[in-house]
Protein backbone atom coordinates (compact mmCIF):
# COMPACT_ATOMS: atom_id res chain seq x y z
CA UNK A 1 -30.51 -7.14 23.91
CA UNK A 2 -27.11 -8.83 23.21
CA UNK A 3 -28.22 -9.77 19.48
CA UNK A 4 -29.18 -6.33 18.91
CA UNK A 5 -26.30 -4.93 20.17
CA UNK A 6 -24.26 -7.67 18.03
CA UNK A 7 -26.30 -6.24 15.12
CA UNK A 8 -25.87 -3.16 15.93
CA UNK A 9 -22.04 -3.83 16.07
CA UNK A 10 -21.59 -4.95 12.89
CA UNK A 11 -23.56 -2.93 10.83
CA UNK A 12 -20.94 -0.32 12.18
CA UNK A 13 -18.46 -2.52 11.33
CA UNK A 14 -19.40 -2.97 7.64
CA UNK A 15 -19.72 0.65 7.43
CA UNK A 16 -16.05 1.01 8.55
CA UNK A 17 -14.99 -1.36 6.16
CA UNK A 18 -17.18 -0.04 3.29
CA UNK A 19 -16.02 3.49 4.05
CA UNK A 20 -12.28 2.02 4.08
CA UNK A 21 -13.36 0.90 0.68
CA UNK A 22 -14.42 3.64 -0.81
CA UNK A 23 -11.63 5.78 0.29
CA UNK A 24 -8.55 3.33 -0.75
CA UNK A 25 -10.28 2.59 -4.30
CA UNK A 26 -10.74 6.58 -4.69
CA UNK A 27 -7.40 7.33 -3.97
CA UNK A 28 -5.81 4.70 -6.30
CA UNK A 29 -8.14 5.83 -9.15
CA UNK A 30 -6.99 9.20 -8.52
CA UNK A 31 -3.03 8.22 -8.80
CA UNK A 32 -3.61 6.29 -11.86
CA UNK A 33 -5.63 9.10 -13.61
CA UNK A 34 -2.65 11.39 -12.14
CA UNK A 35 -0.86 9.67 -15.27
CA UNK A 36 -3.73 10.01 -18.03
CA UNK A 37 -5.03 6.92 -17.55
CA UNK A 38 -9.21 6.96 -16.96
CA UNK A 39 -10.25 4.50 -13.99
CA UNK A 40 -13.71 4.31 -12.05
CA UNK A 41 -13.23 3.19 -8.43
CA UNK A 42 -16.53 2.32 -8.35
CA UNK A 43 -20.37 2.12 -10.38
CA UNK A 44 -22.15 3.14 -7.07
CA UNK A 45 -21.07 3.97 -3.43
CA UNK A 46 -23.40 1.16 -2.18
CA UNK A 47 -20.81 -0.63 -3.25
CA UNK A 48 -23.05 -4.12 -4.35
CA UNK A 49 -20.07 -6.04 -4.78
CA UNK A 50 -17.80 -5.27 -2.16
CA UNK A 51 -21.06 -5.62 0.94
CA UNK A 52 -21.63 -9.10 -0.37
CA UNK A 53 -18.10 -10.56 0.03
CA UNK A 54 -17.83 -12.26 3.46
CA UNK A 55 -15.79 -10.66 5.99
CA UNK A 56 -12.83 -12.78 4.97
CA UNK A 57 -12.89 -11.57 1.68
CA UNK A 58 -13.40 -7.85 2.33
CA UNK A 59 -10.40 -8.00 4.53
CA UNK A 60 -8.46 -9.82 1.82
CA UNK A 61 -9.76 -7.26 -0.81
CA UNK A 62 -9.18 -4.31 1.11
CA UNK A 63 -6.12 -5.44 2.54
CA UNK A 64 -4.70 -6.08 -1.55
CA UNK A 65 -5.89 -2.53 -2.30
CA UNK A 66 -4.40 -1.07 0.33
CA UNK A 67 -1.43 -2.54 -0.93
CA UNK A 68 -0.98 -1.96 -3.93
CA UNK A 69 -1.85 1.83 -3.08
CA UNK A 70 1.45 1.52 -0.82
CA UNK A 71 3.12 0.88 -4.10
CA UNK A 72 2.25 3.43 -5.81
CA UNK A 73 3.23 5.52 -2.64
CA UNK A 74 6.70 3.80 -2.67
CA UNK A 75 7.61 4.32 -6.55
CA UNK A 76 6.91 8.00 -6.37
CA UNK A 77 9.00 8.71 -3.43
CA UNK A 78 11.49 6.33 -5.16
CA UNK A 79 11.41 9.61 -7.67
CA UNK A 80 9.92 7.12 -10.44
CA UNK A 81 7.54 7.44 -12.61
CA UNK A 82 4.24 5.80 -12.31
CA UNK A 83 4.21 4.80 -16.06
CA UNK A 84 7.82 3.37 -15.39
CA UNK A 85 6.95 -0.02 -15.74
CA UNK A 86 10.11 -1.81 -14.36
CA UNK A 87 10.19 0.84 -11.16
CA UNK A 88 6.72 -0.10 -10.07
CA UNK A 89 7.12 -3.94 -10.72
CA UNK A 90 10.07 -3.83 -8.61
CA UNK A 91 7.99 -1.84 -6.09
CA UNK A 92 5.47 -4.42 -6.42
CA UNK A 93 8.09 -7.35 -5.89
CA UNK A 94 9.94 -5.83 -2.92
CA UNK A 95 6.56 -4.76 -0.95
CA UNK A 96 5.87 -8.31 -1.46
CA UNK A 97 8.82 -9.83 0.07
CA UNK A 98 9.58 -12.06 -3.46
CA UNK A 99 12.92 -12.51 -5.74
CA UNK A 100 13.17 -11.63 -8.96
CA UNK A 101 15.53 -13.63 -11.20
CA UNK A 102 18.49 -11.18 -11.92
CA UNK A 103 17.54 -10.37 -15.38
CA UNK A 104 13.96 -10.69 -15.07
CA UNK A 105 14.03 -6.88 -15.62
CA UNK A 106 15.69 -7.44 -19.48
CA UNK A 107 12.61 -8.15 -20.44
CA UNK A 108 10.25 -5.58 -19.60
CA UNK A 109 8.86 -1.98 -21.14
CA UNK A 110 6.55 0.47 -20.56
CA UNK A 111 4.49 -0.86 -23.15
CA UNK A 112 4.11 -4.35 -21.19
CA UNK A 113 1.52 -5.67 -19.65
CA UNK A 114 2.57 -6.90 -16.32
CA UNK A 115 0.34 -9.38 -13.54
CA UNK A 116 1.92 -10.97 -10.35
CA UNK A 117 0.09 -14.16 -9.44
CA UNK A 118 0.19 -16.21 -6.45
CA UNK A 119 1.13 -19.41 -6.25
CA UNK A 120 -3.17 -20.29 -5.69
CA UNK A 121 -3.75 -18.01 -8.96
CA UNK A 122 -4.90 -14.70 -7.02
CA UNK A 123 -3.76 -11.26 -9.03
CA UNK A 124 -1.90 -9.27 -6.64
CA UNK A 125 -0.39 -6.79 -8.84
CA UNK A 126 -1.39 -5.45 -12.62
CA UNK A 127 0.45 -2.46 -13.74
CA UNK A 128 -0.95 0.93 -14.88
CA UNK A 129 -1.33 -0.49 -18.43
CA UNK A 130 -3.44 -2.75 -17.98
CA UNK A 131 -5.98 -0.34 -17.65
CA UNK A 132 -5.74 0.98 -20.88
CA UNK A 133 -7.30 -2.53 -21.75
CA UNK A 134 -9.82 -2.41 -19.38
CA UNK A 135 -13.14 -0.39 -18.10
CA UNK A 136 -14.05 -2.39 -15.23
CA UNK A 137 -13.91 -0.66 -12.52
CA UNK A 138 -11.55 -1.36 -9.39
CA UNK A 139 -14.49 -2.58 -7.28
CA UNK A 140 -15.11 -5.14 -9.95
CA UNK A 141 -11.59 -5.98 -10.50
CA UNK A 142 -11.23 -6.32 -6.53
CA UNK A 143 -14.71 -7.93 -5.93
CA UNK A 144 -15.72 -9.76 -8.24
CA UNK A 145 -14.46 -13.77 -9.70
CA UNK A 146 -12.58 -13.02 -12.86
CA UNK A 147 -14.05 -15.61 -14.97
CA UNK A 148 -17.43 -13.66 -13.56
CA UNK A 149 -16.26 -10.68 -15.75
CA UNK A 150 -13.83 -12.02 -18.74
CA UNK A 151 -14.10 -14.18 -21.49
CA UNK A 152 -11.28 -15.74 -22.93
CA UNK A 153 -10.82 -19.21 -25.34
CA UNK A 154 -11.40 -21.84 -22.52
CA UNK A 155 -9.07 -23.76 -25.56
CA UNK A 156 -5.97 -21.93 -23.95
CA UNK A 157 -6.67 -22.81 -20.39
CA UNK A 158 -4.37 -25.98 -20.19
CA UNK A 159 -1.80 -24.08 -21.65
CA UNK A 160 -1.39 -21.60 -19.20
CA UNK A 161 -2.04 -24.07 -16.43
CA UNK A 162 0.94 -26.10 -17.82
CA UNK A 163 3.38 -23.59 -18.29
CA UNK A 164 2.30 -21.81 -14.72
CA UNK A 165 2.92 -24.97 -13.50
CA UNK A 166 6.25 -25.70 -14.74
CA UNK A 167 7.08 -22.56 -13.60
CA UNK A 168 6.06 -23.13 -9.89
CA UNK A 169 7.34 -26.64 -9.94
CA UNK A 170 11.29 -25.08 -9.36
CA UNK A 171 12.17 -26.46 -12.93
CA UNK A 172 12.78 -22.77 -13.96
CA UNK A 173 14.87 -20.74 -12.49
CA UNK A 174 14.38 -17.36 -15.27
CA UNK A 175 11.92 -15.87 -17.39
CA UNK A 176 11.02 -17.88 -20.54
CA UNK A 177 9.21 -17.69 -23.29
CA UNK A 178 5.43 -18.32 -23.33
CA UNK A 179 4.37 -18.11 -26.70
CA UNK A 180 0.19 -18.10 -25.66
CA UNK A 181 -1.60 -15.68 -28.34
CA UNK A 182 -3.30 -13.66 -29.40
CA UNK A 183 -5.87 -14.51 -28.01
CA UNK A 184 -9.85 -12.42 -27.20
CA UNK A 185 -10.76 -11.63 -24.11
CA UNK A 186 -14.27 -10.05 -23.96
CA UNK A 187 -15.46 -7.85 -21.04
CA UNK A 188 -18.75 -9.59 -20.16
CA UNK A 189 -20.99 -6.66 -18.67
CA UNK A 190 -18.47 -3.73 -17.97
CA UNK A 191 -19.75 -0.06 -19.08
CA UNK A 192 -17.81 -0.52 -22.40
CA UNK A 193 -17.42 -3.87 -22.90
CA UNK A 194 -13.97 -4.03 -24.28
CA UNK A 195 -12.89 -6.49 -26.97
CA UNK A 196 -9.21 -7.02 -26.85
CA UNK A 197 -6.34 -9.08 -27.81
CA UNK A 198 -3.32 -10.78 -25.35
CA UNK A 199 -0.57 -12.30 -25.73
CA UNK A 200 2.10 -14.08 -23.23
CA UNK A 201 5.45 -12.77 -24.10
CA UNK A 202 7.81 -14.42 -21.11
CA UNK A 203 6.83 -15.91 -17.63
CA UNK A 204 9.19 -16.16 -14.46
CA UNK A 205 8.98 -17.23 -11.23
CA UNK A 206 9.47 -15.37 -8.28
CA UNK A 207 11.35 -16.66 -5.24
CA UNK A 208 10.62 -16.30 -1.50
CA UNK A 209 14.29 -15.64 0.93
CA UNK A 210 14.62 -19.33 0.78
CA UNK A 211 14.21 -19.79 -3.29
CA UNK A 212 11.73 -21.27 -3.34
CA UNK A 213 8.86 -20.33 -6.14
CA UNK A 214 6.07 -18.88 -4.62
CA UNK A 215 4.79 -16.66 -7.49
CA UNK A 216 5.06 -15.82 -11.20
CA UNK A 217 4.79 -12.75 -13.36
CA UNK A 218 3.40 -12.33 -16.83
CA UNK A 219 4.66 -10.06 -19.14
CA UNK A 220 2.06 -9.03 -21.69
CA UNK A 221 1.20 -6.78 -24.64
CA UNK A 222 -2.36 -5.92 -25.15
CA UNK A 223 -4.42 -5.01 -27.90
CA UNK A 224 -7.61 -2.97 -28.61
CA UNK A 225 -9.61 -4.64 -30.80
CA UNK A 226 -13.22 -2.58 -30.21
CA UNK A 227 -16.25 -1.90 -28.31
CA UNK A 228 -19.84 -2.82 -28.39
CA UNK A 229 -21.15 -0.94 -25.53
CA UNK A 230 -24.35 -2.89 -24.61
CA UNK A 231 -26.25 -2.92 -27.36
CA UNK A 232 -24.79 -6.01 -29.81
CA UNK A 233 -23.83 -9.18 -28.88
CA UNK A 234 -19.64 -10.08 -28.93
CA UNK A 235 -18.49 -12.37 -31.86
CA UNK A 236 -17.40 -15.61 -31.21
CA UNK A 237 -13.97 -15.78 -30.08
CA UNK A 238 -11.97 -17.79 -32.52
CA UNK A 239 -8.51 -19.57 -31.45
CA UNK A 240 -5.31 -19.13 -32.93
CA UNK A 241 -2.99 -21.53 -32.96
CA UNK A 242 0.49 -21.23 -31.65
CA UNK A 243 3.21 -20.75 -34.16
């Protein structure tokens, strides 16, 4: 009787959570198609993904969305724009409890790409254009590994290690230049699959109230470069050397 009832339990409690799910990723697709930008919350609503993450990891993904849907709340009673890409990073940072270098902000457009990493590499924050560069959809994005769905040069991988590192070390104390790209990154079984370019403009570190680094942010630019749907394979992904 007990296990049955423990069953019973937490099937409703994955049905909570799931329902959580669906109604947090809905409402953030919503808000970013607000501002003309297309984004699926989801491919189904049973949700394959999302019901096979342990219950550690469903927290930690809904928890994230549920975040950054507080952001979005935030900048737009801020009065800002959603496409205002330095009001919504600064969102981002203060929800987060990090702090920015003082002119951190110098270097970023609306035309950026911009992704807040934790110190242990997990994506926190990606700003509205990054989804002009992307058709996953935000279970995937939330869900899923990201080397499960990209494909980049594996060439560049020390590189960005390196220069993460540095960053996190406490060397740097401002954004600097990365200089990493263009590179490919190929969506590996999204709807469209998406063949773009990236490059690394600057990276900075980003401070917790006792200075130390406990984050970084990338500032981007993207490219479209085409897309083969899911009938040819991708071409090989060729690197460019830095110049």
């Amino acid at each position: 009787m007990d296990k049955k009832l423990n069953s019973i339990q937490s099937n409703n409690n994955d049905g909570i959570k799931a329902s959580k799910f669906i109604d947090t990723v809905e409402k953030i697709s919503a808000v970013v198609k607000s501002v003309g930008i297309d984004l699926k919350p989801y491919t189904t609503l049973e949700l394959p993904y999302f019901t096979k993450l342990k219950d550690e990891a469903q927290n930690k993904a809904l928890n994230n969305l549920e975040t950054y849907y507080r952001i979005c709340q935030q900048t737009v009673v801020g009065g800002k724009s959603l496409r205002d890409t330095a009001a919504l990073t600064w969102f981002a940072i203060k929800e987060f409890g990090y702090r920015p270098p003082s002119e951190l902000f110098n270097y970023i457009n609306n035309e950026n790409v911009i992704e807040i990493h934790t110190a242990d590499g997990i994506q926190v924050f990606r700003n509205f254009e990054f989804y002009k560069y992307c058709s996953y959809t935000l279970e995937d994005l939330s869900c899923r590994p990201w080397n499960e769905i990209f494909e980049h040069d594996e060439k560049l991988i020390p590189d960005i290690l390196a220069i993460s590192g540095r960053v996190l070390s406490g060397a740097v104390k401002s954004p600097i230049p990365a200089n990493i790209g263009p590179y490919l990154i190929k969506e590996v079984d999204s709807d469209k699959r998406l063949l773009l370019k990236s490059t690394f403009h600057y990276i900075s570190p980003l401070f917790n109230s006792s200075g130390i680094p406990v984050a970084h942010i990338v500032i981007e630019s993207g490219e479209l470069v085409g897309s083969t749907g899911q009938t040819r394979a991708l071409p090989p992904i060729e690197h460019r050397p830095k110049t």
